[in-house]
Every structure is written in structure tokens, then in C-alpha cells.
N, C-alpha and C. Protein backbone atom coordinates (compact mmCIF):
# COMPACT_ATOMS: atom_id res chain seq x y z
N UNK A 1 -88.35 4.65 -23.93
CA UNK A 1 -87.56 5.62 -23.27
C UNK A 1 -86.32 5.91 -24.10
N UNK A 2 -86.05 7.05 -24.17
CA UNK A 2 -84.76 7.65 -25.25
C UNK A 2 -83.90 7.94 -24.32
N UNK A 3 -82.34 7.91 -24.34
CA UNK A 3 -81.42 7.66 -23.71
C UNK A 3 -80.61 8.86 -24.47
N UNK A 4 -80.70 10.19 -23.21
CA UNK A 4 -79.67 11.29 -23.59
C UNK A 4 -78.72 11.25 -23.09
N UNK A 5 -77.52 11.50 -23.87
CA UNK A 5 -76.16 12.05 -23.70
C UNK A 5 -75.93 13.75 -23.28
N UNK A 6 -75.47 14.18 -22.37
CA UNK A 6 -74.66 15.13 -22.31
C UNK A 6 -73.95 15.89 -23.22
N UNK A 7 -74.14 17.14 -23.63
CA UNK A 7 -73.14 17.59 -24.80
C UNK A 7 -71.59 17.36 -24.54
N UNK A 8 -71.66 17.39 -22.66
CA UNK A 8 -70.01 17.43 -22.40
C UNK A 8 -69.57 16.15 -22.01
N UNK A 9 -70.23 14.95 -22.65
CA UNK A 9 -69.84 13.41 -21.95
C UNK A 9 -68.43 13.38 -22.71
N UNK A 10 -67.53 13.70 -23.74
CA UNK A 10 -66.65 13.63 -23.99
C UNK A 10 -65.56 14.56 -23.30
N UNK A 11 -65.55 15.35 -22.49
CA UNK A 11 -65.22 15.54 -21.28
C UNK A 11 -65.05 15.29 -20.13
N UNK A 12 -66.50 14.37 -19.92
CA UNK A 12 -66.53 14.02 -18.27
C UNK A 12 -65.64 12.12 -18.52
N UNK A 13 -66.02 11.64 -19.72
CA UNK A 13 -64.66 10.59 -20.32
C UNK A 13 -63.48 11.18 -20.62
N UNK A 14 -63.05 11.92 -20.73
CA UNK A 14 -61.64 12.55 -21.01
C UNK A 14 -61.01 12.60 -19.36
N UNK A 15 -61.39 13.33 -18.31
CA UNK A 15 -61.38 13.51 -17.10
C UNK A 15 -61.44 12.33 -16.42
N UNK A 16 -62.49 10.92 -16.42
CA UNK A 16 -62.21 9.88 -15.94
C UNK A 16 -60.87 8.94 -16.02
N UNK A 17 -60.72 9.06 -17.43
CA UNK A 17 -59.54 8.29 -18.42
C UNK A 17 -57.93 8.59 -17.53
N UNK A 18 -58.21 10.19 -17.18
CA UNK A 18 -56.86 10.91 -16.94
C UNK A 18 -57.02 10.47 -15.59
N UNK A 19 -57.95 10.34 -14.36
CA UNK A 19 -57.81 9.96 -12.82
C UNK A 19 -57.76 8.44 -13.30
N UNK A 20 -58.50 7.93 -14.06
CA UNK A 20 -57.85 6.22 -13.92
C UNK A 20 -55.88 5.99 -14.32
N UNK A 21 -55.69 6.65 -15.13
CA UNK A 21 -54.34 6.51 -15.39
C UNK A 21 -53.32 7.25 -14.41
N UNK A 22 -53.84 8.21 -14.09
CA UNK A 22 -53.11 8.75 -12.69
C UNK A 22 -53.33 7.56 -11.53
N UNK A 23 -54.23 7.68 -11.27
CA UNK A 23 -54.50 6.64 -10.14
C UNK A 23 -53.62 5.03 -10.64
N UNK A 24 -53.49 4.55 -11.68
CA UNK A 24 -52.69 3.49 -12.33
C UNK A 24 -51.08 3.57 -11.93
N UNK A 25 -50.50 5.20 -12.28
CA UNK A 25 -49.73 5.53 -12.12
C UNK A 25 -48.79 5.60 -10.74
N UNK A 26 -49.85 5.83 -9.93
CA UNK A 26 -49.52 6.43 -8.75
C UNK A 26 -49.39 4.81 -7.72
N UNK A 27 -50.31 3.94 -7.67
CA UNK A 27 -50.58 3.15 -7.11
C UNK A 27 -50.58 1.51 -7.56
N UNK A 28 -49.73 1.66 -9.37
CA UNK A 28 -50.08 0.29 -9.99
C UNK A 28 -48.72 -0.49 -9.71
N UNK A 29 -48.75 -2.01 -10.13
CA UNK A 29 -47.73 -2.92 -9.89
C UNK A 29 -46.07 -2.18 -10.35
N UNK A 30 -45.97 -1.28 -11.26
CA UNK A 30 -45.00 -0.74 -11.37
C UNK A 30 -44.94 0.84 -10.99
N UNK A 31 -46.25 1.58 -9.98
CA UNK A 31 -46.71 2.64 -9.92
C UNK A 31 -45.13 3.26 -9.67
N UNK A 32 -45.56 4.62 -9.24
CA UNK A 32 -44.36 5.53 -8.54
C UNK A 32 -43.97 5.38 -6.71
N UNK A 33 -44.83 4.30 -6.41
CA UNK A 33 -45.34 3.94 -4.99
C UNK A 33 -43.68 3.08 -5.00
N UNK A 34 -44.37 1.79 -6.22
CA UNK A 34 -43.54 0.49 -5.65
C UNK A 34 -41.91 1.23 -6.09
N UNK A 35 -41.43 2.05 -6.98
CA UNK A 35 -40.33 2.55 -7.37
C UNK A 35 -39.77 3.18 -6.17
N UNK A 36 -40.29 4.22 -5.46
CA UNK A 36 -39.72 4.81 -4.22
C UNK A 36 -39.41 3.50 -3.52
N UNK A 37 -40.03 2.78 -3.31
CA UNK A 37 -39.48 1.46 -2.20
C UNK A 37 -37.84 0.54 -3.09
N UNK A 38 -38.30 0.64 -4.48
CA UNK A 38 -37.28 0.00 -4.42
C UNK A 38 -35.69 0.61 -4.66
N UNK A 39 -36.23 1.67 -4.65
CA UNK A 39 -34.80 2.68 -4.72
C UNK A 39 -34.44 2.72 -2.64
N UNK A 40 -35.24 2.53 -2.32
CA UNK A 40 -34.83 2.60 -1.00
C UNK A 40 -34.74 1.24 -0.26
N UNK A 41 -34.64 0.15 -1.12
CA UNK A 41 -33.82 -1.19 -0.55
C UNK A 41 -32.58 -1.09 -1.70
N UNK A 42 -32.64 -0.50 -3.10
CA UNK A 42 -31.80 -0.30 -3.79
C UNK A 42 -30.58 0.35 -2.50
N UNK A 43 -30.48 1.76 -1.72
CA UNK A 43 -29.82 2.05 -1.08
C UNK A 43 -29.31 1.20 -0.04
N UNK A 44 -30.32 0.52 0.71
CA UNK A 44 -29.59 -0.71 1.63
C UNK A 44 -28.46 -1.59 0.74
N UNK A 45 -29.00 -2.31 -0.29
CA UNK A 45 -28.01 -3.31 -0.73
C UNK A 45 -26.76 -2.46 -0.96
N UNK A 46 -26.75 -1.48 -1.48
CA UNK A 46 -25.67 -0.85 -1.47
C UNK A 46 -24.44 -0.75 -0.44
N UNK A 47 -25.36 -0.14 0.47
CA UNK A 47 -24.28 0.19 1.72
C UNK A 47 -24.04 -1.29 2.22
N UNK A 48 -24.81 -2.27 2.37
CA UNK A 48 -24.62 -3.45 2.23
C UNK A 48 -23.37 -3.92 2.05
N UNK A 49 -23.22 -3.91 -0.18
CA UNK A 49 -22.35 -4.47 -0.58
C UNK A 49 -20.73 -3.87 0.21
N UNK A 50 -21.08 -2.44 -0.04
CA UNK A 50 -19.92 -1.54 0.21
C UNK A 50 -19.50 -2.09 1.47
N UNK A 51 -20.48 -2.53 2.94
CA UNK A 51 -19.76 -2.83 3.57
C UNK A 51 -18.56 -4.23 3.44
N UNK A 52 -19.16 -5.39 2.61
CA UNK A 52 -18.94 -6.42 2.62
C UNK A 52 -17.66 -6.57 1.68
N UNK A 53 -17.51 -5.18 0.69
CA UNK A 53 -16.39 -5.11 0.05
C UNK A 53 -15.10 -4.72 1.03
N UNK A 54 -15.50 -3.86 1.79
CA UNK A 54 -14.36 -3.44 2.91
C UNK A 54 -13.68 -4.64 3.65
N UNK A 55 -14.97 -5.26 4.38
CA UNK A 55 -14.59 -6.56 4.72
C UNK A 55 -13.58 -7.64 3.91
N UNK A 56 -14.10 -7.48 2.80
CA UNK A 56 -13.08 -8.72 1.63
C UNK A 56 -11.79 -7.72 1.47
N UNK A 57 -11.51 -6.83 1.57
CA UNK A 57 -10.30 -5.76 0.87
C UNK A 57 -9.63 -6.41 2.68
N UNK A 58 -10.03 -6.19 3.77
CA UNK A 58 -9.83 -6.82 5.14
C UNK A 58 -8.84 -8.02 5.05
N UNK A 59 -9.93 -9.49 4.66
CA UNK A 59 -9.58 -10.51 4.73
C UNK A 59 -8.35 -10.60 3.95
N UNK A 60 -8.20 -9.98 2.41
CA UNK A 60 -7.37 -10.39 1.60
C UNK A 60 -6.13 -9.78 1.92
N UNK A 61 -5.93 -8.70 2.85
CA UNK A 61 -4.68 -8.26 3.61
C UNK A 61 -4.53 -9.45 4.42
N UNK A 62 -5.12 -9.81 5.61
CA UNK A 62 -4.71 -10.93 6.11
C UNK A 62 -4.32 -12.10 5.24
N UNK A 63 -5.13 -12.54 4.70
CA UNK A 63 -4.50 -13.60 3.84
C UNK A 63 -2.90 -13.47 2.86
N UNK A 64 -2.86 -11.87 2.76
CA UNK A 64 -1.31 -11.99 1.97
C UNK A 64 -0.36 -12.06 3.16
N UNK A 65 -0.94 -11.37 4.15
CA UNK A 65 0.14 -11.51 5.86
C UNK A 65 -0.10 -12.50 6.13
N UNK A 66 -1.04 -13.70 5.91
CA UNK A 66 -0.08 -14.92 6.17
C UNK A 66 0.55 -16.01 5.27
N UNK A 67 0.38 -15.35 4.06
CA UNK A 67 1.09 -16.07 3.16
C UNK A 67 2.64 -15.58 3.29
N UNK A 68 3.05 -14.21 3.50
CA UNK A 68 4.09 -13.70 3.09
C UNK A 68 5.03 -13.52 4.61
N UNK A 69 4.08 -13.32 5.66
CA UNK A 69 4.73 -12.51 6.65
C UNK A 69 4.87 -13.63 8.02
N UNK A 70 6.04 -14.65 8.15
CA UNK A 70 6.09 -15.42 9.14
C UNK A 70 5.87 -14.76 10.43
N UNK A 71 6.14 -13.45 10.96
CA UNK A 71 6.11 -13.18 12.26
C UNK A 71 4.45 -12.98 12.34
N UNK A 72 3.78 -12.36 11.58
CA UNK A 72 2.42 -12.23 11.26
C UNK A 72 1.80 -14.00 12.16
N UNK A 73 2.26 -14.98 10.54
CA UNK A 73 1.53 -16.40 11.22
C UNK A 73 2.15 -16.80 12.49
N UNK A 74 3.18 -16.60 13.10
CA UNK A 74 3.46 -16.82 14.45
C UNK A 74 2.83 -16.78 14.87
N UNK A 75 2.49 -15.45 15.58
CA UNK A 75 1.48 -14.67 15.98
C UNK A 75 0.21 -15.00 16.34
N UNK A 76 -0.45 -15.30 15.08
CA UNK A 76 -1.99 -16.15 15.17
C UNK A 76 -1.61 -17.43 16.02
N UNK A 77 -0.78 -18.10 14.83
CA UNK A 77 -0.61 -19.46 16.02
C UNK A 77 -0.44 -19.48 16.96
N UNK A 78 0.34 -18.45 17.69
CA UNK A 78 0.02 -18.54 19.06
C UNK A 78 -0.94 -17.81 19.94
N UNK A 79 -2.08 -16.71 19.22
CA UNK A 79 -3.20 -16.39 19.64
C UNK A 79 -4.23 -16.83 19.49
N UNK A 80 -4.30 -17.54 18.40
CA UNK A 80 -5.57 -18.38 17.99
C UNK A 80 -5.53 -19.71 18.42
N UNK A 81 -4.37 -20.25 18.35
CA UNK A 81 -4.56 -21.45 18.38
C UNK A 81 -3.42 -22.47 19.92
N UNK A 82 -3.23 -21.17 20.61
CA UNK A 82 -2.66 -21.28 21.72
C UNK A 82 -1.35 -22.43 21.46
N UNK A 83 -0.69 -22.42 20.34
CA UNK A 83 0.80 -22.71 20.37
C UNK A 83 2.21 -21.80 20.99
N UNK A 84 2.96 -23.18 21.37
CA UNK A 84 4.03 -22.39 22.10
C UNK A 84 5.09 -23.13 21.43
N UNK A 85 6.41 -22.83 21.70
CA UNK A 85 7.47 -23.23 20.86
C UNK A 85 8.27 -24.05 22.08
N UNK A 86 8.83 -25.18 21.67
CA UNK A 86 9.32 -26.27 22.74
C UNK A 86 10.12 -25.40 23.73
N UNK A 87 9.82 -26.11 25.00
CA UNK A 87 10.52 -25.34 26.18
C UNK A 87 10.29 -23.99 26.51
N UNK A 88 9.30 -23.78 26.07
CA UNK A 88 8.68 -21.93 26.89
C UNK A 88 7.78 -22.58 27.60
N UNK A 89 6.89 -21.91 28.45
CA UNK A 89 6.34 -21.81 29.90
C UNK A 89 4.58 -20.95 29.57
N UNK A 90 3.62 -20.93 29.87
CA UNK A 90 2.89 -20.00 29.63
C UNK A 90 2.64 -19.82 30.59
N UNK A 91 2.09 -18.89 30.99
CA UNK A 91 1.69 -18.55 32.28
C UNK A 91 0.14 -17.66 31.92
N UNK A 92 -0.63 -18.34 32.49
CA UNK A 92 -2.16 -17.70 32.37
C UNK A 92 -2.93 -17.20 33.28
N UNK A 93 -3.46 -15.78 33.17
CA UNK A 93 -3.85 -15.09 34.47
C UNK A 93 -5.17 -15.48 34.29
N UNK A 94 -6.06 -15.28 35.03
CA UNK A 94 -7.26 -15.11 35.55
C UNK A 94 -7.72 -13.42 35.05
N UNK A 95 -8.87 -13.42 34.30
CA UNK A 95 -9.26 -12.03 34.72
C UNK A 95 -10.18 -11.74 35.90
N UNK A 96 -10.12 -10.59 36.16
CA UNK A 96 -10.14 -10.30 37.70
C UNK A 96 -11.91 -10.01 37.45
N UNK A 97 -12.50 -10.33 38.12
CA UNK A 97 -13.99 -10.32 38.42
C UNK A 97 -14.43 -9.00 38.87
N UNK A 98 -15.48 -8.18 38.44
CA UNK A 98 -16.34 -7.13 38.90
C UNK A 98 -17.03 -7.36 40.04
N UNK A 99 -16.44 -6.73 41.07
CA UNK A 99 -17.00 -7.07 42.30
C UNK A 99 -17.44 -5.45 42.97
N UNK A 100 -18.90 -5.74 43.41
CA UNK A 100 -19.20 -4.37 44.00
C UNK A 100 -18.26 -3.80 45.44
N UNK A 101 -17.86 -2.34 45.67
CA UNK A 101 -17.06 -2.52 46.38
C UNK A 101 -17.86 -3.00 47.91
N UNK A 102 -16.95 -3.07 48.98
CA UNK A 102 -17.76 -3.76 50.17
C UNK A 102 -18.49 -2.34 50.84
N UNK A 103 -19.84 -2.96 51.35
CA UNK A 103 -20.55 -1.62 52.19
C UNK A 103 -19.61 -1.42 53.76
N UNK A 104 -20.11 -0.10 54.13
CA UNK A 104 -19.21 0.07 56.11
C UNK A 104 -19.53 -1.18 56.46
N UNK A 105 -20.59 -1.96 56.32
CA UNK A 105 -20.76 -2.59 57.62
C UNK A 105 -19.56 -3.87 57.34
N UNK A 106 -19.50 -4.14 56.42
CA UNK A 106 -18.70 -5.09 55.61
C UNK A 106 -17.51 -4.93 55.95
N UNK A 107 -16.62 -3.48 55.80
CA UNK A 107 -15.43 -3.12 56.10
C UNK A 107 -14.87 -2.81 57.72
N UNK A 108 -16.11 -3.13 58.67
CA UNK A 108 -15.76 -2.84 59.46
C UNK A 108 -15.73 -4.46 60.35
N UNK A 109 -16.14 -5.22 59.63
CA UNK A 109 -15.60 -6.78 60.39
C UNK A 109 -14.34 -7.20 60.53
N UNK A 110 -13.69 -7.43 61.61
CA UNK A 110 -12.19 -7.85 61.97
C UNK A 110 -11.73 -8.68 60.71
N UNK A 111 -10.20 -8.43 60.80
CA UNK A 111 -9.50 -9.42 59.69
C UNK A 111 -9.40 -10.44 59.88
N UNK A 112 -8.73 -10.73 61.14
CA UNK A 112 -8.57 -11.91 61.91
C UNK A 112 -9.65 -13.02 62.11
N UNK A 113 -9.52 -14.74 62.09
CA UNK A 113 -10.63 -15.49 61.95
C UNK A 113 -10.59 -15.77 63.69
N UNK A 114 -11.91 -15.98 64.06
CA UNK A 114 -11.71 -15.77 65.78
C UNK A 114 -11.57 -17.53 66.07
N UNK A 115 -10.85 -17.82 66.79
CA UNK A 115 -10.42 -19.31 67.22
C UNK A 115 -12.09 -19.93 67.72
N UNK A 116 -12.18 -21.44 67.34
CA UNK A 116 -13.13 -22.09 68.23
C UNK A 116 -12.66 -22.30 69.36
N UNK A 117 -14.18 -22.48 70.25
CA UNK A 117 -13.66 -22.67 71.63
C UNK A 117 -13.63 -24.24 71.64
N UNK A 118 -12.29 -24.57 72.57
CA UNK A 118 -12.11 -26.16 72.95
C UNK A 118 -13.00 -26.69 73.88
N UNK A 119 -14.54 -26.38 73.86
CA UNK A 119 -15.12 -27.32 75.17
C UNK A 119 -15.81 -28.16 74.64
């Protein structure tokens, strides 16, 4: 048996070559697939860092206000760490509780507590 070639097999290999390398391209370990993803955790870390820089630009104001600024560390010490200065008084409220208001039937019970009877 004799084994023919196609006049255009160097074509229909030219055309395979180009969908395997596209397809390589599109879908391989460094395709254009995995790049879109990492440009788009690239953007998270970003906003990320940026937030975490704000935060440190934050802290390091506080930290020069309490290196520099006594009324500043007062302050904390006595919000954070509930100090008072000899002979002051604190006085501490209660916060007031969310209470539903009362229904009619509720508002319409006497104020007064009614006496037991002595028998």
C-alpha cells in the first residue's frame, strides 16, 4: 500500500501549528488567561497596600502626638486606660437601654402599687 500526501498538507500543518500556538497562547501556564487574573489581584494588592499606607501615615501622627503633645497623652490615659489625677471623682453613667415603647394596654395600668390585704 503507497501512502499519499496531499498537495496542500503543508498548509493543513501550517494552520494546525498556528491553532496549537494560539490555543498555547490563550490558555497556557503563562497564557493571556493567567495574566488577566494576575493584573486583577495585581489591583487588589494595590488598593490593599494604599490602604495600609494611610493607616501607617495614621499611626505615625499619633505616635509624634504622643511623643510631643502632653495634653494629647493625658487624654489617652485617661480614655484608654481609665486614669484620674489624685483627688478627682469620676462619675460613670450607665448607657440607657433600647427599650420598645410600652403598648395601650401597658400604659393604661395604674401607677400606684395596690396594698395587700391584712387577712
Amino acid at each position: 500500500m503507497k501512502f499519499h500526501l496531499s498537495p496542500r498538507w503543508p498548509l493543513y500543518l501550517l494552520g494546525s501549528l498556528l491553532l496549537l500556538l494560539s490555543l498555547v497562547t490563550i490558555v497556557g501556564d503563562r497564557g493571556a488567561l493567567h495574566l488577566w487574573r494576575l493584573r486583577g489581584e495585581k489591583s487588589r494588592i494595590d488598593e490593599q497596600n494604599y490602604r495600609m499606607q494611610r493607616n501607617n501615615d495614621v499611626l505615625r501622627q499619633r505616635i509624634a502626638r504622643v511623643k510631643h503633645d502632653n495634653h494629647y497623652l493625658e487624654r489617652l490615659a485617661r480614655e484608654e486606660l481609665n486614669m484620674v489625677r489624685p483627688g478627682e471623682i469620676v462619675y460613670r453613667f450607665s448607657k440607657p437601654e433600647s427599650r420598645p415603647a410600652p403598648s395601650p394596654a401597658e400604659s393604661a395600668e395604674p401607677l400606684t402599687e395596690s396594698e395587700p390585704s391584712g387577712q
